[in-house]
C-alpha atoms as a PDB file:
ATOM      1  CA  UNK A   1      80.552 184.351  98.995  1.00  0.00           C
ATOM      2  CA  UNK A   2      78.766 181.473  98.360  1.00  0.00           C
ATOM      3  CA  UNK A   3      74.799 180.423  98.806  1.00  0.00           C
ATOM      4  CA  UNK A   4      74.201 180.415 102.782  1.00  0.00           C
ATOM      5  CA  UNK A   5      73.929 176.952 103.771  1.00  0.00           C
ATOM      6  CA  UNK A   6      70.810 175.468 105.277  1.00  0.00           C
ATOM      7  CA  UNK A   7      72.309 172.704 106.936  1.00  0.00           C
ATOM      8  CA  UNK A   8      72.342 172.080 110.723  1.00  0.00           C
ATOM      9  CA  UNK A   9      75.838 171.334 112.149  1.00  0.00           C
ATOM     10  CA  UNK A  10      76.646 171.833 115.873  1.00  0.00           C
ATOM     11  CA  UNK A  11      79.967 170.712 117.627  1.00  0.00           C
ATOM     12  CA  UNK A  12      81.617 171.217 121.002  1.00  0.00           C
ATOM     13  CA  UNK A  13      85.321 172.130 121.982  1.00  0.00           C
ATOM     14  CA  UNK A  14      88.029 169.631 123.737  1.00  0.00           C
ATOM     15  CA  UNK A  15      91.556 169.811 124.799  1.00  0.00           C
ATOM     16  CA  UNK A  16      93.190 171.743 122.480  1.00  0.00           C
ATOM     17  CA  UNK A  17      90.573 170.982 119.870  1.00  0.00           C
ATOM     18  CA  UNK A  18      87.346 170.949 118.093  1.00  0.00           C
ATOM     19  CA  UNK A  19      84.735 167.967 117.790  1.00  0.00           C
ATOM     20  CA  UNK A  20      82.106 168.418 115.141  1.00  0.00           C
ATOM     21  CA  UNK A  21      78.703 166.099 114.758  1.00  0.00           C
ATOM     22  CA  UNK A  22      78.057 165.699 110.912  1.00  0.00           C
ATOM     23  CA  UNK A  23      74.863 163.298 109.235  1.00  0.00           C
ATOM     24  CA  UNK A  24      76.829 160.396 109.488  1.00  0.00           C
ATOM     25  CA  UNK A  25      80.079 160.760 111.379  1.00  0.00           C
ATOM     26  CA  UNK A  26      81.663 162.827 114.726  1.00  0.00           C
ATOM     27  CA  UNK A  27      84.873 163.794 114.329  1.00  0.00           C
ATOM     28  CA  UNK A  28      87.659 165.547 116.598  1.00  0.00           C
ATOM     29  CA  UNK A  29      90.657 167.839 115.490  1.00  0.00           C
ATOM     30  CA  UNK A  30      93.370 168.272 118.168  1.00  0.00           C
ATOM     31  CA  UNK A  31      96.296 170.081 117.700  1.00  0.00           C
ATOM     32  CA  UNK A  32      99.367 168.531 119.072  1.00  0.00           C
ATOM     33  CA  UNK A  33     102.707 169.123 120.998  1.00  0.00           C
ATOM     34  CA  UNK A  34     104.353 169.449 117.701  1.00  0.00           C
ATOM     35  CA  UNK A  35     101.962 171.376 116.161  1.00  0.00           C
ATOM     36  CA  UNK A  36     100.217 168.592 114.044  1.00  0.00           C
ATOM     37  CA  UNK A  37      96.648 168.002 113.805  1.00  0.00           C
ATOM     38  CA  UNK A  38      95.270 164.253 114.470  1.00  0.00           C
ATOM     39  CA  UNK A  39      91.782 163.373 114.235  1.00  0.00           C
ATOM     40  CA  UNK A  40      89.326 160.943 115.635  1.00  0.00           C
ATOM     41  CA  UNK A  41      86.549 160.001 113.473  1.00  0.00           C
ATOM     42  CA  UNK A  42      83.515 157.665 114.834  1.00  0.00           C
ATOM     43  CA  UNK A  43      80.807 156.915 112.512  1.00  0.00           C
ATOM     44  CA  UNK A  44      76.876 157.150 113.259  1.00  0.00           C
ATOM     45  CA  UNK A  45      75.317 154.051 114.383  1.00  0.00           C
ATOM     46  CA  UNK A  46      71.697 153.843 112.414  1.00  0.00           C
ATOM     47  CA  UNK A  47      69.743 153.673 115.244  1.00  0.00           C
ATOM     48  CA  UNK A  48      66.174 154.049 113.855  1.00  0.00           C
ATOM     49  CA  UNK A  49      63.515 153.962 117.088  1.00  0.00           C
ATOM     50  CA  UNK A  50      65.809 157.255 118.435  1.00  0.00           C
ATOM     51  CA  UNK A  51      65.731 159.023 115.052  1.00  0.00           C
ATOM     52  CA  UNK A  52      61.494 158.479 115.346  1.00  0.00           C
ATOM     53  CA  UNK A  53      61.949 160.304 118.869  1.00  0.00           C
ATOM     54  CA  UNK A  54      64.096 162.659 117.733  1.00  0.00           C
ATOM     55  CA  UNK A  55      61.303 163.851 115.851  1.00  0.00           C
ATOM     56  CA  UNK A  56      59.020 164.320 118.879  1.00  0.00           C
ATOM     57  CA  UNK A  57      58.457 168.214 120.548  1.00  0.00           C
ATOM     58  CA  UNK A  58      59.576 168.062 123.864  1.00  0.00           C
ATOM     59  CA  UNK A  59      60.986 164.994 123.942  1.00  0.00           C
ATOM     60  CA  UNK A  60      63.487 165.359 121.268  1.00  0.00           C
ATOM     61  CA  UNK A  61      65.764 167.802 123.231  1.00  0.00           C
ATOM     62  CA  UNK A  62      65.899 165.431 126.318  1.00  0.00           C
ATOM     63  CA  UNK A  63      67.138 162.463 123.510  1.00  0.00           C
ATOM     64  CA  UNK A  64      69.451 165.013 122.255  1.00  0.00           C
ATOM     65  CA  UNK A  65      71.094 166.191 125.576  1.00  0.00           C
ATOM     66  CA  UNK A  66      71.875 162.303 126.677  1.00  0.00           C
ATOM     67  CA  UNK A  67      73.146 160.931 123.150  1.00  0.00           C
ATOM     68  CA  UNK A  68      75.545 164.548 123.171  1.00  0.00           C
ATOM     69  CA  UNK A  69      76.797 163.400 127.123  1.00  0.00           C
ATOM     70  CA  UNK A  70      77.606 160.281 125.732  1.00  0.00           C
ATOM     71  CA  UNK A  71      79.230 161.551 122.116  1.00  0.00           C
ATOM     72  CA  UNK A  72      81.014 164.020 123.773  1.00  0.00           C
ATOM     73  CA  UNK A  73      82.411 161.814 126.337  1.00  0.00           C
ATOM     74  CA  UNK A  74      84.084 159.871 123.829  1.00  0.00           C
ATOM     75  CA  UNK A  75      85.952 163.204 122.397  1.00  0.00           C
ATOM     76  CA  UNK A  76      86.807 164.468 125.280  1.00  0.00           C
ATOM     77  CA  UNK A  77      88.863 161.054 126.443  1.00  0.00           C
ATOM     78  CA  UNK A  78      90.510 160.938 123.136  1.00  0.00           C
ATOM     79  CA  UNK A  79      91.675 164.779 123.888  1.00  0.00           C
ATOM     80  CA  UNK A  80      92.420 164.158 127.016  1.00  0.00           C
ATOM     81  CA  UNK A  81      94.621 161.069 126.080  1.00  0.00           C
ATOM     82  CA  UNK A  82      96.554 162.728 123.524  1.00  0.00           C
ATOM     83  CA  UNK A  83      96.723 165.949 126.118  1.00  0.00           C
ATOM     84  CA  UNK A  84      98.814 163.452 128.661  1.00  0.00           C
ATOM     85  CA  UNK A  85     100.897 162.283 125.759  1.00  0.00           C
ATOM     86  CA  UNK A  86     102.162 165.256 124.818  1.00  0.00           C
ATOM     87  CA  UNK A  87     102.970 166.520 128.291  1.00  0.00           C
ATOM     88  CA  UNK A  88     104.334 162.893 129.222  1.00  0.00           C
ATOM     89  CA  UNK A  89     105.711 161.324 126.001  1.00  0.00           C
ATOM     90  CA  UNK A  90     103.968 158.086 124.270  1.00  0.00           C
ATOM     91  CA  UNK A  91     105.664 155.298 126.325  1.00  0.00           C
ATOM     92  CA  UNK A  92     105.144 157.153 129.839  1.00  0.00           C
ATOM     93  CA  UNK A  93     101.323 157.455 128.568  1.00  0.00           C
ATOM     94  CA  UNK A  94     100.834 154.350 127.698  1.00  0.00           C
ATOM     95  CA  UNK A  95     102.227 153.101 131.221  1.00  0.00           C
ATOM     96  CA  UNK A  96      99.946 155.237 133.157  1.00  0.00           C
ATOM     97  CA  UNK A  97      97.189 153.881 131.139  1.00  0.00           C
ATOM     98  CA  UNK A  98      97.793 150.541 132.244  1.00  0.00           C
ATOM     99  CA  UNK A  99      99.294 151.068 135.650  1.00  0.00           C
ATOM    100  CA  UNK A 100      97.166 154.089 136.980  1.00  0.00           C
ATOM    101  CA  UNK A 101      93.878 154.628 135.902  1.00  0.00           C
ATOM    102  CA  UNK A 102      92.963 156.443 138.476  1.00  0.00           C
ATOM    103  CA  UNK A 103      94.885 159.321 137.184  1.00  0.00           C
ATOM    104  CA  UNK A 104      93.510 158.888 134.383  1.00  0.00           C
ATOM    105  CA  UNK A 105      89.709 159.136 135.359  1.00  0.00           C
ATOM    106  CA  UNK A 106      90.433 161.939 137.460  1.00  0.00           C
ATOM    107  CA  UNK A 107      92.005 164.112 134.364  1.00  0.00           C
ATOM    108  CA  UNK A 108      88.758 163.479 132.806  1.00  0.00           C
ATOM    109  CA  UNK A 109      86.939 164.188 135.670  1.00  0.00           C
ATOM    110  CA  UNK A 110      88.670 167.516 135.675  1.00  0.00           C
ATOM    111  CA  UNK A 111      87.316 167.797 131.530  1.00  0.00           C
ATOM    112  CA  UNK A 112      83.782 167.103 132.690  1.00  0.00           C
ATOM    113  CA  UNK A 113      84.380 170.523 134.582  1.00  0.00           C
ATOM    114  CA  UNK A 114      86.095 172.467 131.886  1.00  0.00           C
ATOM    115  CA  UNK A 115      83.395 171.921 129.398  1.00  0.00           C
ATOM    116  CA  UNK A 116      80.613 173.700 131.234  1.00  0.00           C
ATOM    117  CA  UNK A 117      80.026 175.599 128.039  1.00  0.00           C
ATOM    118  CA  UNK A 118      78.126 172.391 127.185  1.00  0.00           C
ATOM    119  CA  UNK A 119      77.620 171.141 131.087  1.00  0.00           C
ATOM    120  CA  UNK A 120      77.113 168.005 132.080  1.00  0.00           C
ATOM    121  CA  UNK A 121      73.093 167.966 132.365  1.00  0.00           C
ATOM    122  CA  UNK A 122      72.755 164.893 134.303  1.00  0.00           C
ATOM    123  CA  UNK A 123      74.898 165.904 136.974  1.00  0.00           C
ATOM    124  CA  UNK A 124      75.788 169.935 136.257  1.00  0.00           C
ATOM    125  CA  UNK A 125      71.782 170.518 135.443  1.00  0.00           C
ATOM    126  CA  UNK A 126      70.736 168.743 138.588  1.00  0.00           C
ATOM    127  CA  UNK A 127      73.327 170.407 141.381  1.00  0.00           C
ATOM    128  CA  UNK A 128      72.156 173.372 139.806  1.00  0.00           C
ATOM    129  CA  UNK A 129      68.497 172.937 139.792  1.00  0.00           C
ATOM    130  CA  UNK A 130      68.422 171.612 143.844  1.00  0.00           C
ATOM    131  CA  UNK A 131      71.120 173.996 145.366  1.00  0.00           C
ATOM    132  CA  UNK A 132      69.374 177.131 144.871  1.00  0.00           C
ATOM    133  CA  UNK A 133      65.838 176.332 145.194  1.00  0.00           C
ATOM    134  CA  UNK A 134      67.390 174.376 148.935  1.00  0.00           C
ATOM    135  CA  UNK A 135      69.244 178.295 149.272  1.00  0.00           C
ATOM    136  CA  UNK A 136      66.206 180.402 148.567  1.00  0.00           C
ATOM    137  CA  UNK A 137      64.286 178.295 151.123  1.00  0.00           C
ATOM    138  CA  UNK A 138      66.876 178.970 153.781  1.00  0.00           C
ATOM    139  CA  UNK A 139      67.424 182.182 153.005  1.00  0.00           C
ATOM    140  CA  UNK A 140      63.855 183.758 152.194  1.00  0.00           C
ATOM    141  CA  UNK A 141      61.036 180.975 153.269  1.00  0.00           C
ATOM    142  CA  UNK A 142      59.458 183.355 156.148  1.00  0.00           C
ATOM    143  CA  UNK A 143      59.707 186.516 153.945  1.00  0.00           C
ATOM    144  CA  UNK A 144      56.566 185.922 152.175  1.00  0.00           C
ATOM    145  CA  UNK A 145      54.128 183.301 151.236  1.00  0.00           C
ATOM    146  CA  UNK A 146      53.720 184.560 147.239  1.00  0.00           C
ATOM    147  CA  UNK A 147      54.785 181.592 145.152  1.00  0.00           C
ATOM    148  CA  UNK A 148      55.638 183.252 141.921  1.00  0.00           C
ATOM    149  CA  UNK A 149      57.775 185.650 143.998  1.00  0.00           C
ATOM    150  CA  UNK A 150      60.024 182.551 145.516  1.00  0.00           C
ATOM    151  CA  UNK A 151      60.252 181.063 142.421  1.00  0.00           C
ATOM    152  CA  UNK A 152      62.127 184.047 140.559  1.00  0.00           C
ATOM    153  CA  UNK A 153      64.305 185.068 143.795  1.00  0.00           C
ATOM    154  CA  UNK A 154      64.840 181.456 142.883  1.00  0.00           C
ATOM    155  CA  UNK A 155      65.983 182.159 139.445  1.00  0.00           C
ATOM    156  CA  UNK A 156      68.121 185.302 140.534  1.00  0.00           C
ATOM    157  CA  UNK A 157      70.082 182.556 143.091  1.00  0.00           C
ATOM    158  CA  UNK A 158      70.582 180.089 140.109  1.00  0.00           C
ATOM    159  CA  UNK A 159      71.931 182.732 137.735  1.00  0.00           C
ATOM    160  CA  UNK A 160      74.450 184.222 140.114  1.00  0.00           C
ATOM    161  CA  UNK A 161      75.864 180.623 141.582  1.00  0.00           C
ATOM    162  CA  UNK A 162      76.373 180.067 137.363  1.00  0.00           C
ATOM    163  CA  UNK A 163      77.996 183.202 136.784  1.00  0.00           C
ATOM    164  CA  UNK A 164      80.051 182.896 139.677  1.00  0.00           C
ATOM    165  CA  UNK A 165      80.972 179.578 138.928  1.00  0.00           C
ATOM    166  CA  UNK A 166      81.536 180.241 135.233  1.00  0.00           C
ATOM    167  CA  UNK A 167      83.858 183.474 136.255  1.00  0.00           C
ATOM    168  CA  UNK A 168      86.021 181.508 138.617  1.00  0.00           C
ATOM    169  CA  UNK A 169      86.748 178.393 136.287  1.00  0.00           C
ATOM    170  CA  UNK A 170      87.554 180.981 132.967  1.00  0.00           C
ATOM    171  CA  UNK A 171      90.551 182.254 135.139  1.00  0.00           C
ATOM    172  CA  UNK A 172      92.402 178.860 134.570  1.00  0.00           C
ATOM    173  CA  UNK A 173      94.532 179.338 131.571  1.00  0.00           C
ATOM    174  CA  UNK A 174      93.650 175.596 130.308  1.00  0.00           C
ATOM    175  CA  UNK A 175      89.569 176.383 130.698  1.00  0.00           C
ATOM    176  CA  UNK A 176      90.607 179.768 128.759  1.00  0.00           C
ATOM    177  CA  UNK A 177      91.807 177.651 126.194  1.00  0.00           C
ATOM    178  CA  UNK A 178      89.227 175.355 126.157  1.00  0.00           C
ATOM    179  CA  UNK A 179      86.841 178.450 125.858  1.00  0.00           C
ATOM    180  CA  UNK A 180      88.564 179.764 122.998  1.00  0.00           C
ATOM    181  CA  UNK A 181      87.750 176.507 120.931  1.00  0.00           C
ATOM    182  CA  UNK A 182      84.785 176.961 121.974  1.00  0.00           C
ATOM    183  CA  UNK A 183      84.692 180.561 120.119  1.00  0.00           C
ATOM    184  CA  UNK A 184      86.612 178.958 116.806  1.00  0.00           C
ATOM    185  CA  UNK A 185      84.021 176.531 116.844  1.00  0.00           C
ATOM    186  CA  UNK A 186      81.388 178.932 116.806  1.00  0.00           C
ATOM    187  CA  UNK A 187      82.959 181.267 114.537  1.00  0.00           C
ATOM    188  CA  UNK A 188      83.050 178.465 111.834  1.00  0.00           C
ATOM    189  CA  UNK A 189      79.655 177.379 111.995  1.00  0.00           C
ATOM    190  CA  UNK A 190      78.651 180.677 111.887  1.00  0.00           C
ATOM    191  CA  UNK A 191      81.002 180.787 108.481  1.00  0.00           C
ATOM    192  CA  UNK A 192      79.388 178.017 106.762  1.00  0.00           C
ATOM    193  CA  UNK A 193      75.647 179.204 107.746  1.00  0.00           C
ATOM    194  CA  UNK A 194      76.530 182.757 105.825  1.00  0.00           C
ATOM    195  CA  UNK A 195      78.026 180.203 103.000  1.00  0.00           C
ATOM    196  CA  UNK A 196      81.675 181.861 103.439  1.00  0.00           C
ATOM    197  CA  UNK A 197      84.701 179.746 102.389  1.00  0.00           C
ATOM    198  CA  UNK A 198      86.398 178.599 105.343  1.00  0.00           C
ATOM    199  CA  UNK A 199      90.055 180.292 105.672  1.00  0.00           C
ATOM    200  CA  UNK A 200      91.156 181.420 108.475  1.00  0.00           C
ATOM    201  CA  UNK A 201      91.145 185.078 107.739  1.00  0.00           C
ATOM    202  CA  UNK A 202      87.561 185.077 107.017  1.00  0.00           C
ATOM    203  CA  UNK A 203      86.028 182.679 109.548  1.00  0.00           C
ATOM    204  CA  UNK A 204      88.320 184.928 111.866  1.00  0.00           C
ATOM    205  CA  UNK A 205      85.561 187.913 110.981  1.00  0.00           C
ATOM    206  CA  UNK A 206      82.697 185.743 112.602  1.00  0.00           C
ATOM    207  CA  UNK A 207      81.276 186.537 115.776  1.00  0.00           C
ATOM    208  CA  UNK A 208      82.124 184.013 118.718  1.00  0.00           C
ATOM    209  CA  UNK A 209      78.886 184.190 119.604  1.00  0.00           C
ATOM    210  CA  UNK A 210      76.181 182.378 118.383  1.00  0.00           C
ATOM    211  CA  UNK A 211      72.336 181.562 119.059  1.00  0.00           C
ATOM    212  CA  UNK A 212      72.244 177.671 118.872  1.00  0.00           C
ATOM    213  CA  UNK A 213      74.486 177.135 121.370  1.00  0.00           C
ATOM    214  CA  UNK A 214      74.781 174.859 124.533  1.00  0.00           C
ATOM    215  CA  UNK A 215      75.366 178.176 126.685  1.00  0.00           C
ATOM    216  CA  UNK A 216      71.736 179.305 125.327  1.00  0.00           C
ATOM    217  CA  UNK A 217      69.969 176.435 126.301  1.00  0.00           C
ATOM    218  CA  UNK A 218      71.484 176.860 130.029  1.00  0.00           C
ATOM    219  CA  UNK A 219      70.034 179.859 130.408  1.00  0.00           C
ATOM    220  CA  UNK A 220      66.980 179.178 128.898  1.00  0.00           C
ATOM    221  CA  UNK A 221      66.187 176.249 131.423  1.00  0.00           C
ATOM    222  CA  UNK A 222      66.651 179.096 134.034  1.00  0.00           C
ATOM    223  CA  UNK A 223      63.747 181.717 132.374  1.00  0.00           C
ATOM    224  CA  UNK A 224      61.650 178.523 131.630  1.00  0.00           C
ATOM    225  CA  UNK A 225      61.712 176.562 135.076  1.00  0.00           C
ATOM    226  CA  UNK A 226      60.531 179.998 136.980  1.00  0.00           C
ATOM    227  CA  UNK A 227      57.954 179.810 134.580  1.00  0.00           C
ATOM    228  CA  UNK A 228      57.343 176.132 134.804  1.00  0.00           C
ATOM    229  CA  UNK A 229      57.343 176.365 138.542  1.00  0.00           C
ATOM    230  CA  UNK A 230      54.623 178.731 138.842  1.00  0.00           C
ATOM    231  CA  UNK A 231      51.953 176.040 137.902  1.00  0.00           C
ATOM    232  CA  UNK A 232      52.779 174.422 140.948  1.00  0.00           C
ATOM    233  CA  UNK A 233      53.169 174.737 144.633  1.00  0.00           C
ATOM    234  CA  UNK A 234      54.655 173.030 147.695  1.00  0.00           C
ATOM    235  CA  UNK A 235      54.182 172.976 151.708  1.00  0.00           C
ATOM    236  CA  UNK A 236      57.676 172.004 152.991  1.00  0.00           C
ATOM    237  CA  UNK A 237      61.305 172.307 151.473  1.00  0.00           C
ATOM    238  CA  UNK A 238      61.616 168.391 150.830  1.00  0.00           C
ATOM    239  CA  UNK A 239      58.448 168.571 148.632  1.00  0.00           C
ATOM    240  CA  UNK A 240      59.960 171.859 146.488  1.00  0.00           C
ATOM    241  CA  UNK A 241      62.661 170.141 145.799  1.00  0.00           C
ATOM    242  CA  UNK A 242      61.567 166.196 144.929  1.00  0.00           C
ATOM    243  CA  UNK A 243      59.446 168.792 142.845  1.00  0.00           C
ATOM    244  CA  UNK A 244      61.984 170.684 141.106  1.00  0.00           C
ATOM    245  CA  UNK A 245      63.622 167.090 140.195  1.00  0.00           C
ATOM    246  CA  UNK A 246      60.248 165.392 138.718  1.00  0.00           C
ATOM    247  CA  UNK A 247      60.042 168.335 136.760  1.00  0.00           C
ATOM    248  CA  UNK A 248      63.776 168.392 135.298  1.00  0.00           C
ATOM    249  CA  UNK A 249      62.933 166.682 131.883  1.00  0.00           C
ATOM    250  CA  UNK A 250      59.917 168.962 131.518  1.00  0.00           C
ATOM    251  CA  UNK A 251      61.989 172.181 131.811  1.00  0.00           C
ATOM    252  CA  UNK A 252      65.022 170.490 129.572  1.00  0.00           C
ATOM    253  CA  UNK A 253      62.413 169.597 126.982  1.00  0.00           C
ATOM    254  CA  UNK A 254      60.580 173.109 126.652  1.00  0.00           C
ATOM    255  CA  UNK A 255      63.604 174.800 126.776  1.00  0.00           C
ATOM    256  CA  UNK A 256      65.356 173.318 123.554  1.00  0.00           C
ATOM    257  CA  UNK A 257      62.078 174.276 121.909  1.00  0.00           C
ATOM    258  CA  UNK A 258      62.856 177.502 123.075  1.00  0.00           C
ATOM    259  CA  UNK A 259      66.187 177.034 121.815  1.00  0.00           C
ATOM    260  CA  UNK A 260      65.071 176.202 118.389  1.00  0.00           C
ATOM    261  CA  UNK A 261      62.723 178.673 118.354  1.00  0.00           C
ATOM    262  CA  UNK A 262      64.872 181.610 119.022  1.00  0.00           C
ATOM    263  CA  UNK A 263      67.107 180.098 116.720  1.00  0.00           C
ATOM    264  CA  UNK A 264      64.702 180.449 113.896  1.00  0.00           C
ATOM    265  CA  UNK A 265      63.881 183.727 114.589  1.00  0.00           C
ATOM    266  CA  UNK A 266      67.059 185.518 115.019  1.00  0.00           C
ATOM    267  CA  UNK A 267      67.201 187.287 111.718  1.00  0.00           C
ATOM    268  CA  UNK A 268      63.851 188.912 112.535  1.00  0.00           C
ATOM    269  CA  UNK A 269      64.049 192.541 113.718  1.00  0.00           C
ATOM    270  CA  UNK A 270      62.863 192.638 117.498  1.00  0.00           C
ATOM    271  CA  UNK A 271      62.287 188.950 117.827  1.00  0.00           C
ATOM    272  CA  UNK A 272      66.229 188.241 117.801  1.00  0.00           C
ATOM    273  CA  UNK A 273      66.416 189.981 121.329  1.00  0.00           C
ATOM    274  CA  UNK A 274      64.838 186.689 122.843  1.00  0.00           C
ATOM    275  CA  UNK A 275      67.745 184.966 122.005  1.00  0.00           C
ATOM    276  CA  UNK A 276      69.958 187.696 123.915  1.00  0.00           C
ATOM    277  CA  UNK A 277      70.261 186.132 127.367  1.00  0.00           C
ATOM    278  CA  UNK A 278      71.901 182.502 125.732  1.00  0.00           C
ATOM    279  CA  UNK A 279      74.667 185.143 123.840  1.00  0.00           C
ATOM    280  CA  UNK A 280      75.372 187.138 126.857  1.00  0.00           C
ATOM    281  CA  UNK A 281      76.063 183.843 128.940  1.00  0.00           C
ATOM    282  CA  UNK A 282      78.450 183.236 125.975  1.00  0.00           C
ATOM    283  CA  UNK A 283      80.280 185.938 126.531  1.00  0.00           C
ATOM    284  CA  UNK A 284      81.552 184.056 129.998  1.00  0.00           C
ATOM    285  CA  UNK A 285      82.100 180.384 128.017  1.00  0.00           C
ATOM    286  CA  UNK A 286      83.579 181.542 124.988  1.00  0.00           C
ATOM    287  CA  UNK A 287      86.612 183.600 124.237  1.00  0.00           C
ATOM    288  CA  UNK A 288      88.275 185.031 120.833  1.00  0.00           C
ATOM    289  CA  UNK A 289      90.032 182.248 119.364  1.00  0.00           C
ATOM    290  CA  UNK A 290      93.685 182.952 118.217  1.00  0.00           C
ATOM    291  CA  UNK A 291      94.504 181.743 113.876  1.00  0.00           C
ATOM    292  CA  UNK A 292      96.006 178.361 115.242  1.00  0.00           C
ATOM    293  CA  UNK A 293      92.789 177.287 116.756  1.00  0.00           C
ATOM    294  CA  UNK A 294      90.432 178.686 114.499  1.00  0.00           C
ATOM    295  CA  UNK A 295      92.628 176.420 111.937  1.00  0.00           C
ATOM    296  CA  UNK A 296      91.595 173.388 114.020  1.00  0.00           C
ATOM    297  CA  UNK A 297      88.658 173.913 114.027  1.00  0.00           C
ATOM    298  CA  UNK A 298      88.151 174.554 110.337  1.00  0.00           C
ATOM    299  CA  UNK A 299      90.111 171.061 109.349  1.00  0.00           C
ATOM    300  CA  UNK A 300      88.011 169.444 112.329  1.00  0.00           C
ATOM    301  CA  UNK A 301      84.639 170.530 110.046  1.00  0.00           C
ATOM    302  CA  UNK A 302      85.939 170.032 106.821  1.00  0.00           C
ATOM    303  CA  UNK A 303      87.243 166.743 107.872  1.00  0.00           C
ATOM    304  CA  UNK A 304      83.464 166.262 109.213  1.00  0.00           C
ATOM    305  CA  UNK A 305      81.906 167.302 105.462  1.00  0.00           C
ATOM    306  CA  UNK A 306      84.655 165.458 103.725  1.00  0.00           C
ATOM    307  CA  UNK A 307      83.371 162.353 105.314  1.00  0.00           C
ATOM    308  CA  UNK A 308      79.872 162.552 105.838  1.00  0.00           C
ATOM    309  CA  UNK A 309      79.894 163.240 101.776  1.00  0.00           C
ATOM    310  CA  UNK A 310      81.842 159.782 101.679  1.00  0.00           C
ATOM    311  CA  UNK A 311      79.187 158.018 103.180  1.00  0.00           C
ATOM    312  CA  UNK A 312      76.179 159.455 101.972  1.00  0.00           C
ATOM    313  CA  UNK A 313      77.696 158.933  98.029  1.00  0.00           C
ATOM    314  CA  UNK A 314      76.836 155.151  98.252  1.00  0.00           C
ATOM    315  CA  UNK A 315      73.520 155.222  99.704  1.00  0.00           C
ATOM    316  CA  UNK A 316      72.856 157.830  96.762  1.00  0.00           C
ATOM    317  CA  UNK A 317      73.763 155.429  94.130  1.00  0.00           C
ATOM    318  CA  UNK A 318      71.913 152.029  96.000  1.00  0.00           C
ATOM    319  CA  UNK A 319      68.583 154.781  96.149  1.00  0.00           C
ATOM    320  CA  UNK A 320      68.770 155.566  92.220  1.00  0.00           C
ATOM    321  CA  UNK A 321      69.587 151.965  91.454  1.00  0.00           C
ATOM    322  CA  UNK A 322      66.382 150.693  93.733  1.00  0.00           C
END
């Protein structure tokens, strides 16, 4: 075994597939009808006023969530695509993506759903953060008047409508599947972070399970908006929840701090139990990966490293020249 890396890689799973965000380039590993691997690769823009942001508490996890949304976007559609033209053949898919679009929005549409490991947090984080605060209202606003006390009844409401929800889409054998890359993605991270060489029998060893993961951060925003919420109150139902809205990016931002935070502590005796309710979750949006994805995913990230040291060798050489 080799020196544990201290890089920072993090990735998310598509359609029969693995993407994985490197320095300098995103690229996607999708294994095909005929048992092939293709790749999309998409360079880094430099984009130097976010990277300043990025570097901002608080505000660097709300930059991160909406540059992911639209990264992962990208991924998914080229999954997706070559998804339809495997089940369809290339000249059918070509012809429905000129001559019915609508079918093809609505297939991704259907992806946006299947990837609630990572969840849409525009749309997913915002049904999510109305619907049970509007539910607890209905259901418990003449029980008492103690804030605090609405607020976590609150969080109990959230939690189950997201385990519920997670539950009932994991029975569908393609979100299964789409769950299991999720786990071979995980599992190979994990790999490189203990510095093990990446084969298949050893990344296969790896938990599926890991702290700095999407799944976490749901959960955290849950623990850290009861919290969050208790600074504040509200008279009527219409102010809780313009409330709960205003206060979205505040509760994203603190909890990828949190995130990072548990993160750093999880080889810490005692300490690495804060990171336990973003692992359980996981156990609901990831599933053991079979050898076949677990191979994706490992030529998805070495693809990833193989590039991003491509492009980094150049800008080397122009820095020791200058």
């Amino acid at each position: 075994m080799s020196k544990p890396s201290t890089s920072i890689y993090g990735g998310q799973a598509v359609i029969e597939g693995v993407m994985f965000a490197g320095k300098h380039v995103h690229v996607t590993a999708v294994r095909r009808k005929d048992q092939q691997i293709t790749f999309l690769e998409v360079p880094k823009k430099p984009t130097p006023f976010l990277n300043k942001i990025k570097k901002i508490p608080f505000v660097r996890g709300i930059v991160g969530i909406v540059e992911s949304a639209a990264k992962g976007s990208q991924h998914l559609t080229y999954s997706a695509e070559a998804y339809a033209e495997d089940e369809t053949g290339p000249e059918e898919a070509a012809k429905q993506k000129e001559k019915e679009k609508d079918q093809r929005w609505n297939l991704t549409m259907i992806l946006g759903v299947a990837v609630v490991g990572i969840l849409s947090f525009v749309v997913g984080k915002l049904i999510f953060t109305v619907v049970p605060a509007f539910v607890e209202g209905l259901i418990f606003s003449q029980a008492f008047e103690n804030k605090i006390m609405h607020n976590l009844l609150e969080g109990v409401i959230k939690i189950i409508l997201l385990l519920a929800y997670l539950w009932f889409i994991s029975q569908t054998p393609m979100i299964k599947r789409l769950f299991q890359y999720h786990g071979a993605e995980h599992k190979v991270i994990s790999a490189y972070e203990a510095g093990s060489e990446l084969t298949v029998e050893k990344v296969q060893k790896f938990s599926r399970l890991h702290y700095r993961c999407g799944s976490s951060f749901i959960i955290f925003t849950v623990i850290v908006g009861v919290i969050i919420y208790s600074f504040f109150t509200w008279d009527t139902m219409a102010e809780r929840i313009i409330q709960r809205i205003l206060l979205l990016p505040l509760v994203l931002g603190v909890s990828y701090e949190v995130l990072r935070w548990t993160n750093a502590l999880r080889d810490i005796p005692v300490l690495k139990w804060l990171g336990a309710p973003g692992l359980w979750l996981q156990l609901l949006t990831t599933k053991e990966p079979n050898d076949e994805q677990v191979a994706v995913s490992i030529a998805s990230f070495n693809r990833m490293r193989e590039l991003d040291a491509e492009i980094s060798t150049p800008r080397v050489a122009l820095a020791k020249q200058a």
